[in-house]
PDB file of N, CA and C in Angstrom:
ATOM      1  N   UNK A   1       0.839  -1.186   0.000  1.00  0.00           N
ATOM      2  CA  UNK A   1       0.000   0.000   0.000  1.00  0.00           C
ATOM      3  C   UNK A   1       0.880   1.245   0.000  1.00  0.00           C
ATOM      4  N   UNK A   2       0.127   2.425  -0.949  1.00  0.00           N
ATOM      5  CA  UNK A   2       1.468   3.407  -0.234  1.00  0.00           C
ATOM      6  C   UNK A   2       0.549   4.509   0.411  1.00  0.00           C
ATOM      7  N   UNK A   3       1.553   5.017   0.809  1.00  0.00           N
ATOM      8  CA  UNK A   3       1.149   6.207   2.145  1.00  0.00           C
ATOM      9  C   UNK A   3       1.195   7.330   1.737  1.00  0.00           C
ATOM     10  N   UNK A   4       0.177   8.085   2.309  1.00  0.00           N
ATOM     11  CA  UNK A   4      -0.245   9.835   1.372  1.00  0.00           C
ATOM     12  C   UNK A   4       0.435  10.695   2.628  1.00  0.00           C
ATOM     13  N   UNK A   5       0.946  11.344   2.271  1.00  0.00           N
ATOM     14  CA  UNK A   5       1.601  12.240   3.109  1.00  0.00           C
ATOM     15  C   UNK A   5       0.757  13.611   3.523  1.00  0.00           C
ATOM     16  N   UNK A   6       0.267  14.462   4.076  1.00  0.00           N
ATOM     17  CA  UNK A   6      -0.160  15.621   3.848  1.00  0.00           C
ATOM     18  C   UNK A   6       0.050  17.046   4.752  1.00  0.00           C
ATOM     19  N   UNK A   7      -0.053  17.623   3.793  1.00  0.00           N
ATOM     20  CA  UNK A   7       0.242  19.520   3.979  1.00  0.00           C
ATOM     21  C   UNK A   7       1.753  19.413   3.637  1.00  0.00           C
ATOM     22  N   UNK A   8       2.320  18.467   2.816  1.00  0.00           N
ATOM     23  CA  UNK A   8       3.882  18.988   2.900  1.00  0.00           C
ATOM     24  C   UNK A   8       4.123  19.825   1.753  1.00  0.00           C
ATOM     25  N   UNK A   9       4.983  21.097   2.090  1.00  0.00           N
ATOM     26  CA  UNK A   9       5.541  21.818   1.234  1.00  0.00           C
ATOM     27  C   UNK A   9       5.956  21.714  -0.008  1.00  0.00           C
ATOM     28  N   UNK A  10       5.169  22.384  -1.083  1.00  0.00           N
ATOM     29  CA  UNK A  10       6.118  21.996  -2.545  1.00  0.00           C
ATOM     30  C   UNK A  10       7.195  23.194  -2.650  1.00  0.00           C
ATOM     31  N   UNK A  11       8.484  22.396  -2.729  1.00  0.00           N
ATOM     32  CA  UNK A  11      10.030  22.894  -2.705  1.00  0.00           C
ATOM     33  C   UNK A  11       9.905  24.184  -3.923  1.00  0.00           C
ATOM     34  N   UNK A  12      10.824  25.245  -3.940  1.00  0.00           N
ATOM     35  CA  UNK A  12      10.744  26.144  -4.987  1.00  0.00           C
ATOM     36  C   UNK A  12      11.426  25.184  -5.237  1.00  0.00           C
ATOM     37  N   UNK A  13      11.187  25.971  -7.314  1.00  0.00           N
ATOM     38  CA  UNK A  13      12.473  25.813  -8.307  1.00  0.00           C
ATOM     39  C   UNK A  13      13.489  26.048  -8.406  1.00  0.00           C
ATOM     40  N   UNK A  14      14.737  25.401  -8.058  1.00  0.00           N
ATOM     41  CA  UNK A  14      16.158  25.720  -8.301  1.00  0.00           C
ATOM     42  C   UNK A  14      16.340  25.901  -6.854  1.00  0.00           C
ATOM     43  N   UNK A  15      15.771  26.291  -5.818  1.00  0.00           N
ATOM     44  CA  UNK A  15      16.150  26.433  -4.834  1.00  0.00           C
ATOM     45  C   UNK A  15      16.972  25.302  -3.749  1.00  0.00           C
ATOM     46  N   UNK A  16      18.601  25.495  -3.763  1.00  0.00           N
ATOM     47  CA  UNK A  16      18.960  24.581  -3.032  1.00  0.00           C
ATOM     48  C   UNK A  16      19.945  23.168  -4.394  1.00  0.00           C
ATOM     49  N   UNK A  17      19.364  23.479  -5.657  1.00  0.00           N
ATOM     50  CA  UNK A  17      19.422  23.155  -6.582  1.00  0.00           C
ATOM     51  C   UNK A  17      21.104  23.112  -7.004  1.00  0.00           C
ATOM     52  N   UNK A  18      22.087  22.095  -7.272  1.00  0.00           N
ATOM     53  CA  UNK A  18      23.321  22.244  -7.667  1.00  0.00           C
ATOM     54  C   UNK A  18      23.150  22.268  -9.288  1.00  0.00           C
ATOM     55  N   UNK A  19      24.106  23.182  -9.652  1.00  0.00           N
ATOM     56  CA  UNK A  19      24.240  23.882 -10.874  1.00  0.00           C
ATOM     57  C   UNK A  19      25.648  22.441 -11.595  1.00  0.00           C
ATOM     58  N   UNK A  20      25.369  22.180 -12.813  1.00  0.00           N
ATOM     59  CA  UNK A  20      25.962  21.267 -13.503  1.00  0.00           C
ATOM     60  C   UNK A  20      27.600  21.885 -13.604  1.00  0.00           C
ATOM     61  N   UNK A  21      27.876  22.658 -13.427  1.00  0.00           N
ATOM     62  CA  UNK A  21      29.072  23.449 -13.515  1.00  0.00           C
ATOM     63  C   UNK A  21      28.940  24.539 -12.228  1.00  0.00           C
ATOM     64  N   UNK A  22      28.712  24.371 -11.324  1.00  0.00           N
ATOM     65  CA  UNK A  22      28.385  24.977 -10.168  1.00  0.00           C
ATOM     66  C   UNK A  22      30.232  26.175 -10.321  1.00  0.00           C
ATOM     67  N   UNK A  23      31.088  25.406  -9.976  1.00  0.00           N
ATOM     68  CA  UNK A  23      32.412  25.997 -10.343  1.00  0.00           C
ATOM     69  C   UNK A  23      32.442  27.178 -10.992  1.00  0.00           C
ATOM     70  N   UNK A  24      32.100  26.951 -12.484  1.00  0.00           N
ATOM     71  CA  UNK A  24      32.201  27.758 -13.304  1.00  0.00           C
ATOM     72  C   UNK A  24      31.483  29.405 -13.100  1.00  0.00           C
ATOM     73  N   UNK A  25      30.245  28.831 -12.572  1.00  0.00           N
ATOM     74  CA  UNK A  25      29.158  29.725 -11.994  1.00  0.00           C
ATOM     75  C   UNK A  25      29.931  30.576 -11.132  1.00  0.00           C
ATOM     76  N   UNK A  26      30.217  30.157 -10.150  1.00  0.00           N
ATOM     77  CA  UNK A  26      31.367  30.874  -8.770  1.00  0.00           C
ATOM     78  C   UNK A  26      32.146  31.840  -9.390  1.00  0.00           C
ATOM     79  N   UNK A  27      32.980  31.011 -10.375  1.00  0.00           N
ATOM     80  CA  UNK A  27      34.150  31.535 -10.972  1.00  0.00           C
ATOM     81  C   UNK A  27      33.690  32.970 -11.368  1.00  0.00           C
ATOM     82  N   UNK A  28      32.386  33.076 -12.833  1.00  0.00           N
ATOM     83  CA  UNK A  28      32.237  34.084 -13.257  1.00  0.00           C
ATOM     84  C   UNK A  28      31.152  35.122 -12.406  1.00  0.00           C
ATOM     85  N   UNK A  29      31.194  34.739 -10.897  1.00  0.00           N
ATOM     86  CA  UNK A  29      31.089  35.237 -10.472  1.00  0.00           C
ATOM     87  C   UNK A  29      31.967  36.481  -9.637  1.00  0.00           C
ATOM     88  N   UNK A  30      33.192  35.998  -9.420  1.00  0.00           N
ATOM     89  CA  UNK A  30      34.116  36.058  -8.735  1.00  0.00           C
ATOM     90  C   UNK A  30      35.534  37.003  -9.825  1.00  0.00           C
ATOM     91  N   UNK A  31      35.510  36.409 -10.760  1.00  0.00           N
ATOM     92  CA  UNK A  31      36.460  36.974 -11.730  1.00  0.00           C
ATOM     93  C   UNK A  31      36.684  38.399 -11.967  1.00  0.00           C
ATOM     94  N   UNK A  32      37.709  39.116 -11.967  1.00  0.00           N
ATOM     95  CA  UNK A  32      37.771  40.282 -12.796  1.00  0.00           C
ATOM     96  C   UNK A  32      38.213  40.680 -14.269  1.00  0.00           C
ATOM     97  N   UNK A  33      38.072  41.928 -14.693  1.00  0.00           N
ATOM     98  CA  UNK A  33      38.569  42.012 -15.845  1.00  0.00           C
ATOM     99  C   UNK A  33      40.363  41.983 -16.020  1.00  0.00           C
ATOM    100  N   UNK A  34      40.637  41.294 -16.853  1.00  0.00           N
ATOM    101  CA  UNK A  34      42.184  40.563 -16.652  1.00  0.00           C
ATOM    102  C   UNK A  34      42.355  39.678 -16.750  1.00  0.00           C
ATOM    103  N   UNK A  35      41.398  38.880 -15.285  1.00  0.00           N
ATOM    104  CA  UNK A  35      41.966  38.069 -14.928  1.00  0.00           C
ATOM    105  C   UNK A  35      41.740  36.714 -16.008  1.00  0.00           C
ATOM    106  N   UNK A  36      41.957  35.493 -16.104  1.00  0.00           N
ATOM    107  CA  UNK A  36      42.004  34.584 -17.185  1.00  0.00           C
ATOM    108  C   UNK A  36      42.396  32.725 -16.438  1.00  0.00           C
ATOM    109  N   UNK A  37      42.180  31.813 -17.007  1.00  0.00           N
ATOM    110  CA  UNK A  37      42.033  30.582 -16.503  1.00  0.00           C
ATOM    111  C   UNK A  37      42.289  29.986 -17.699  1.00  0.00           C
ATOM    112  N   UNK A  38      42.762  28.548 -17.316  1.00  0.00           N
ATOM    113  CA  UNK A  38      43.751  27.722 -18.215  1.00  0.00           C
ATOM    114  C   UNK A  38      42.615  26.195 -18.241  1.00  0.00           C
ATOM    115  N   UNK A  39      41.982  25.648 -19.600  1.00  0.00           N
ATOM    116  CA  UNK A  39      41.402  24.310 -19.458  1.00  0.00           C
ATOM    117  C   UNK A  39      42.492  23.835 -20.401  1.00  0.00           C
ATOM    118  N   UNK A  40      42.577  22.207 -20.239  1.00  0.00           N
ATOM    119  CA  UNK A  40      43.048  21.050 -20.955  1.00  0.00           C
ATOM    120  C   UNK A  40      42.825  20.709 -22.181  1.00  0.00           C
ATOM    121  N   UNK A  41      42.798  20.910 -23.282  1.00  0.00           N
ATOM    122  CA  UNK A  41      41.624  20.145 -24.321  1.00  0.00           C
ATOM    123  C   UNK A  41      41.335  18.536 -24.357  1.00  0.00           C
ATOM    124  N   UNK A  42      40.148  18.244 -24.596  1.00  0.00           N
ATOM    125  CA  UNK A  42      39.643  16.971 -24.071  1.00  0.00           C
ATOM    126  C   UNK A  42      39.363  16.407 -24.973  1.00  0.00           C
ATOM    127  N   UNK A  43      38.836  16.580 -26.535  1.00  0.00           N
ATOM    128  CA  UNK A  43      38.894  16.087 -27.401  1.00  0.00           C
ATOM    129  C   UNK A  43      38.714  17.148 -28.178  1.00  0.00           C
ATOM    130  N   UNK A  44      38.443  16.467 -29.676  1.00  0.00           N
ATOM    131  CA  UNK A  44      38.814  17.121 -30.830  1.00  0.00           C
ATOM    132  C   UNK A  44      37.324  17.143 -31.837  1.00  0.00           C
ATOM    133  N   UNK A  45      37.060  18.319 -32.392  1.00  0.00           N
ATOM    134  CA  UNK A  45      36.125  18.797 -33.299  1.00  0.00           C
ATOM    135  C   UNK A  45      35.873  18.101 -34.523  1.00  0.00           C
ATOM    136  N   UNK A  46      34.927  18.193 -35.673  1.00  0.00           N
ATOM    137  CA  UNK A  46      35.177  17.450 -36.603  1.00  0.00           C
ATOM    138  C   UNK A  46      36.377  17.838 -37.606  1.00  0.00           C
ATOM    139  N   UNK A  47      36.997  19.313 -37.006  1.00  0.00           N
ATOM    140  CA  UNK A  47      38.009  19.393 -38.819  1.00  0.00           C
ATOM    141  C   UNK A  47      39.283  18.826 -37.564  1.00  0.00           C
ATOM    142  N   UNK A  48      39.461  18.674 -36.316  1.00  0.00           N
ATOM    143  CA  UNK A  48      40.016  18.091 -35.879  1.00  0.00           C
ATOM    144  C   UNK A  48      41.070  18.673 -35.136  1.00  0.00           C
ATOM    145  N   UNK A  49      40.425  20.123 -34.934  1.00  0.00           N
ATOM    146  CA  UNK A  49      41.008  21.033 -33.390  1.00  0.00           C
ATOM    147  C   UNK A  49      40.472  20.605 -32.467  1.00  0.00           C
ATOM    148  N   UNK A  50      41.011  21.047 -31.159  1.00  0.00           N
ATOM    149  CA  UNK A  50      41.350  20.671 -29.773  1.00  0.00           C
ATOM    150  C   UNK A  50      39.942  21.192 -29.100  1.00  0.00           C
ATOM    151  N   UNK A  51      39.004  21.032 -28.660  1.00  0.00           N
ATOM    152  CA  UNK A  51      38.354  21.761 -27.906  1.00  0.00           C
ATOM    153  C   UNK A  51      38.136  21.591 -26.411  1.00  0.00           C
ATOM    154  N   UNK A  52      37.451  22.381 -25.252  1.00  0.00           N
ATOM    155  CA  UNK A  52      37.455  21.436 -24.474  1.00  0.00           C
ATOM    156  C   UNK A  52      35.728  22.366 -23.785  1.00  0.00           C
ATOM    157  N   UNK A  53      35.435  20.895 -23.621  1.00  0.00           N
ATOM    158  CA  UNK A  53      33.657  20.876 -23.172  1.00  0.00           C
ATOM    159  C   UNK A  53      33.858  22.371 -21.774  1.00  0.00           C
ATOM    160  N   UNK A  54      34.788  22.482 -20.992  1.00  0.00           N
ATOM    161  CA  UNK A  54      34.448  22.969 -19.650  1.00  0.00           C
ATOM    162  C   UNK A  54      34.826  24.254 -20.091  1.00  0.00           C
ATOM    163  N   UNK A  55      35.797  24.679 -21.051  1.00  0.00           N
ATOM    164  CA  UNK A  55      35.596  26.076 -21.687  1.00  0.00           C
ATOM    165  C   UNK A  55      34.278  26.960 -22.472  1.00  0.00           C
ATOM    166  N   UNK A  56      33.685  25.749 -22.906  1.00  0.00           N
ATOM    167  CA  UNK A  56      32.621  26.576 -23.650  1.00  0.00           C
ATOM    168  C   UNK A  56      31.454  26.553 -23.001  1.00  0.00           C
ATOM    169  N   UNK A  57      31.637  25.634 -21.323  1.00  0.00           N
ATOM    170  CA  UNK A  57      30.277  26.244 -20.589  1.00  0.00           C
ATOM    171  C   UNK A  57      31.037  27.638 -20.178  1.00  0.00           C
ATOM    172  N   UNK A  58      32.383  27.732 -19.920  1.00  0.00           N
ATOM    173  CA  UNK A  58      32.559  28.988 -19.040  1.00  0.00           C
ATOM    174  C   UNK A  58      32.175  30.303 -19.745  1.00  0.00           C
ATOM    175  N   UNK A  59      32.498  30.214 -21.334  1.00  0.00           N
ATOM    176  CA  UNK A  59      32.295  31.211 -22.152  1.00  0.00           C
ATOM    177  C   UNK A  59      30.817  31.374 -22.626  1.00  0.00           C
ATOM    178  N   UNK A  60      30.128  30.286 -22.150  1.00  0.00           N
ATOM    179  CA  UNK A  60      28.545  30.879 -22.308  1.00  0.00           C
ATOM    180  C   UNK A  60      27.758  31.084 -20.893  1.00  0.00           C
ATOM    181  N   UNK A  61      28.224  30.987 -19.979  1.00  0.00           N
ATOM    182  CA  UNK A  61      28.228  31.436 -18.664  1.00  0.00           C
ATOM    183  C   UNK A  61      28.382  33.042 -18.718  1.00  0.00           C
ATOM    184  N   UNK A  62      29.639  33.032 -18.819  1.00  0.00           N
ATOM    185  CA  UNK A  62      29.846  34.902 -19.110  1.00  0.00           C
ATOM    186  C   UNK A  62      29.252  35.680 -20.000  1.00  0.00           C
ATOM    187  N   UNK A  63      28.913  34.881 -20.886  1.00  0.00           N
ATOM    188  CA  UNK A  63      27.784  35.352 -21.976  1.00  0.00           C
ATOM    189  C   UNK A  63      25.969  35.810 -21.108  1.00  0.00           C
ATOM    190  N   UNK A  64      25.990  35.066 -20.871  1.00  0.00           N
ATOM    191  CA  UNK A  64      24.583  35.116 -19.798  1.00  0.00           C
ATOM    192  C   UNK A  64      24.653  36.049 -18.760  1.00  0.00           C
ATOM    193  N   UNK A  65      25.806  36.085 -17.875  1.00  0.00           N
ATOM    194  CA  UNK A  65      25.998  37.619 -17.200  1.00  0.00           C
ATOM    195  C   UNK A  65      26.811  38.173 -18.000  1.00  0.00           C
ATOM    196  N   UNK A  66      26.467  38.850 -19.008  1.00  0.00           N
ATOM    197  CA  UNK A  66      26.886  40.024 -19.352  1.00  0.00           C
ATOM    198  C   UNK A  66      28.151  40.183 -19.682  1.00  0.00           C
ATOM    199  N   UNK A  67      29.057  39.207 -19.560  1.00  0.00           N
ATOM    200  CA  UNK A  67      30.747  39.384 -19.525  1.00  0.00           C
ATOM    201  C   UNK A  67      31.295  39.062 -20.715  1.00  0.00           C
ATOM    202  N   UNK A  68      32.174  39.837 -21.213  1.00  0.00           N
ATOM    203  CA  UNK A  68      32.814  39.616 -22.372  1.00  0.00           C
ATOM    204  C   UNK A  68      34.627  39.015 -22.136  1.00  0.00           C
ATOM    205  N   UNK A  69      34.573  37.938 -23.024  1.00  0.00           N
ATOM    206  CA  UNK A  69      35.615  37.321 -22.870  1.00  0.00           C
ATOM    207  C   UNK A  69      36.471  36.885 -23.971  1.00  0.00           C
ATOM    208  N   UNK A  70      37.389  36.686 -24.091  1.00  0.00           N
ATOM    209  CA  UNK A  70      38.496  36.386 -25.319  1.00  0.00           C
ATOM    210  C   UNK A  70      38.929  34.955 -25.123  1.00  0.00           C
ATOM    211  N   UNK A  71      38.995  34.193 -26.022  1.00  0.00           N
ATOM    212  CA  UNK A  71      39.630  32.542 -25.685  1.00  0.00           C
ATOM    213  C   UNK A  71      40.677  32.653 -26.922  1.00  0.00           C
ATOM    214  N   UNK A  72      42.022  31.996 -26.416  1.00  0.00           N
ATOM    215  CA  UNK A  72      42.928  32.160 -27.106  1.00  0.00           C
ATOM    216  C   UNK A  72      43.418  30.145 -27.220  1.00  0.00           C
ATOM    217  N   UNK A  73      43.797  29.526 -28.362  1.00  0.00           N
ATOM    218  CA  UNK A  73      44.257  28.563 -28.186  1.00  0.00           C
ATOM    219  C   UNK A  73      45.680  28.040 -27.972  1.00  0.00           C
ATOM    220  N   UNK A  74      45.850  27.191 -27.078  1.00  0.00           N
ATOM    221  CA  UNK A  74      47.519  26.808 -27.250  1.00  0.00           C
ATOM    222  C   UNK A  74      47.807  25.536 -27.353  1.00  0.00           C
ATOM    223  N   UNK A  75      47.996  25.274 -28.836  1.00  0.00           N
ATOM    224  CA  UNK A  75      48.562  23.772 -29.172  1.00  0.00           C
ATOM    225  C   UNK A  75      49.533  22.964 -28.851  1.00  0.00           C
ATOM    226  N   UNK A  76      50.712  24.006 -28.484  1.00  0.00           N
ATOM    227  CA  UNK A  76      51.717  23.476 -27.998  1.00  0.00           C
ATOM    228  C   UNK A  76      51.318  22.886 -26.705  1.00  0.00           C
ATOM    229  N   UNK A  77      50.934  23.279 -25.585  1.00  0.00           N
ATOM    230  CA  UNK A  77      50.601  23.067 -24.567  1.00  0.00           C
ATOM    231  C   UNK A  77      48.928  22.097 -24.328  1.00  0.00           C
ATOM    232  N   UNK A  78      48.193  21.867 -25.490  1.00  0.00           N
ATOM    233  CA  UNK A  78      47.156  21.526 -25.862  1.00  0.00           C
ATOM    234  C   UNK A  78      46.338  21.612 -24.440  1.00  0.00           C
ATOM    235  N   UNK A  79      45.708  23.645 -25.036  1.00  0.00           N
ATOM    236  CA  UNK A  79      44.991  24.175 -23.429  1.00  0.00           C
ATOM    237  C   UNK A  79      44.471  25.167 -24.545  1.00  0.00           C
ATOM    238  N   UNK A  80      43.562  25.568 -23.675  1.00  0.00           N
ATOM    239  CA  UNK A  80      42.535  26.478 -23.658  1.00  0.00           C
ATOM    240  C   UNK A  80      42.807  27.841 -22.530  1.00  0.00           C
ATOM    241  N   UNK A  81      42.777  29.374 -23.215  1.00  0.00           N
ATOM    242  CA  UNK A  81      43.301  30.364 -22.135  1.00  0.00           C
ATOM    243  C   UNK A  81      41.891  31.008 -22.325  1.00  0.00           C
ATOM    244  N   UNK A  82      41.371  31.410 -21.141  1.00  0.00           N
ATOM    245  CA  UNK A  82      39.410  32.653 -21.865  1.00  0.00           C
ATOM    246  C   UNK A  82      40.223  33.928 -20.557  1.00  0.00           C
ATOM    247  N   UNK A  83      40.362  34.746 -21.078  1.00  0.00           N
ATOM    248  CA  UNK A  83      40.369  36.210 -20.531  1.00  0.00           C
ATOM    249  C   UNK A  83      39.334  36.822 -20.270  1.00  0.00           C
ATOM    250  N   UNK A  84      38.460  37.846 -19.326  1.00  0.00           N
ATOM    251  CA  UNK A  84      37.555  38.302 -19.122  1.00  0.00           C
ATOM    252  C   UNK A  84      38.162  39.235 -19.824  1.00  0.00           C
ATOM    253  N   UNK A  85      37.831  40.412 -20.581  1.00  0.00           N
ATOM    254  CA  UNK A  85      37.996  41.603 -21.137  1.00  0.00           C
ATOM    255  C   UNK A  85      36.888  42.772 -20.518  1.00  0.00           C
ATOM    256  N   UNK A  86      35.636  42.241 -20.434  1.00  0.00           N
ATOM    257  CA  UNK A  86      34.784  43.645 -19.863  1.00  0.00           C
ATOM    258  C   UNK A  86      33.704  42.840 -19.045  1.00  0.00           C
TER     259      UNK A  86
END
């Protein structure tokens, strides 16, 4: 049999809620203009550059608040650099 519970609270939305990139969130919270962060590349695109998944949540993160950012690639080092600019 199951058991009805009653008067219990329906939870808000998002409230309490962990963010899939919670990090990233912090980060572009926290960041200034200057300042800049280093990802790994993790795999490779179809013409068969380096990309990496945790850069392009950060750069559409900053996109969403308002922040403008520059991503520069480095092959030698096969990394990812995103600069906040404004």
């Amino acid at each position: 049999m199951i058991e009805i519970i009653k008067n219990v609270p329906i939870p808000q939305r998002g409230v309490g809620a962990r963010k899939k990139h919670q990090d990233l969130y912090d980060l572009v919270k926290m960041w200034e203009v200057g300042d800049s962060v280093v990802f790994d590349l993790d795999r490779k695109n179809k013409r068969g550059r380096g990309i990496s998944n945790r850069a392009s949540s950060l750069t559409a993160i900053a996109k969403r608040a308002n922040q403008k950012v520059t991503v520069k690639r480095n092959v030698e080092n096969s990394a990812i650099q995103i600069w906040r600019v404004e």
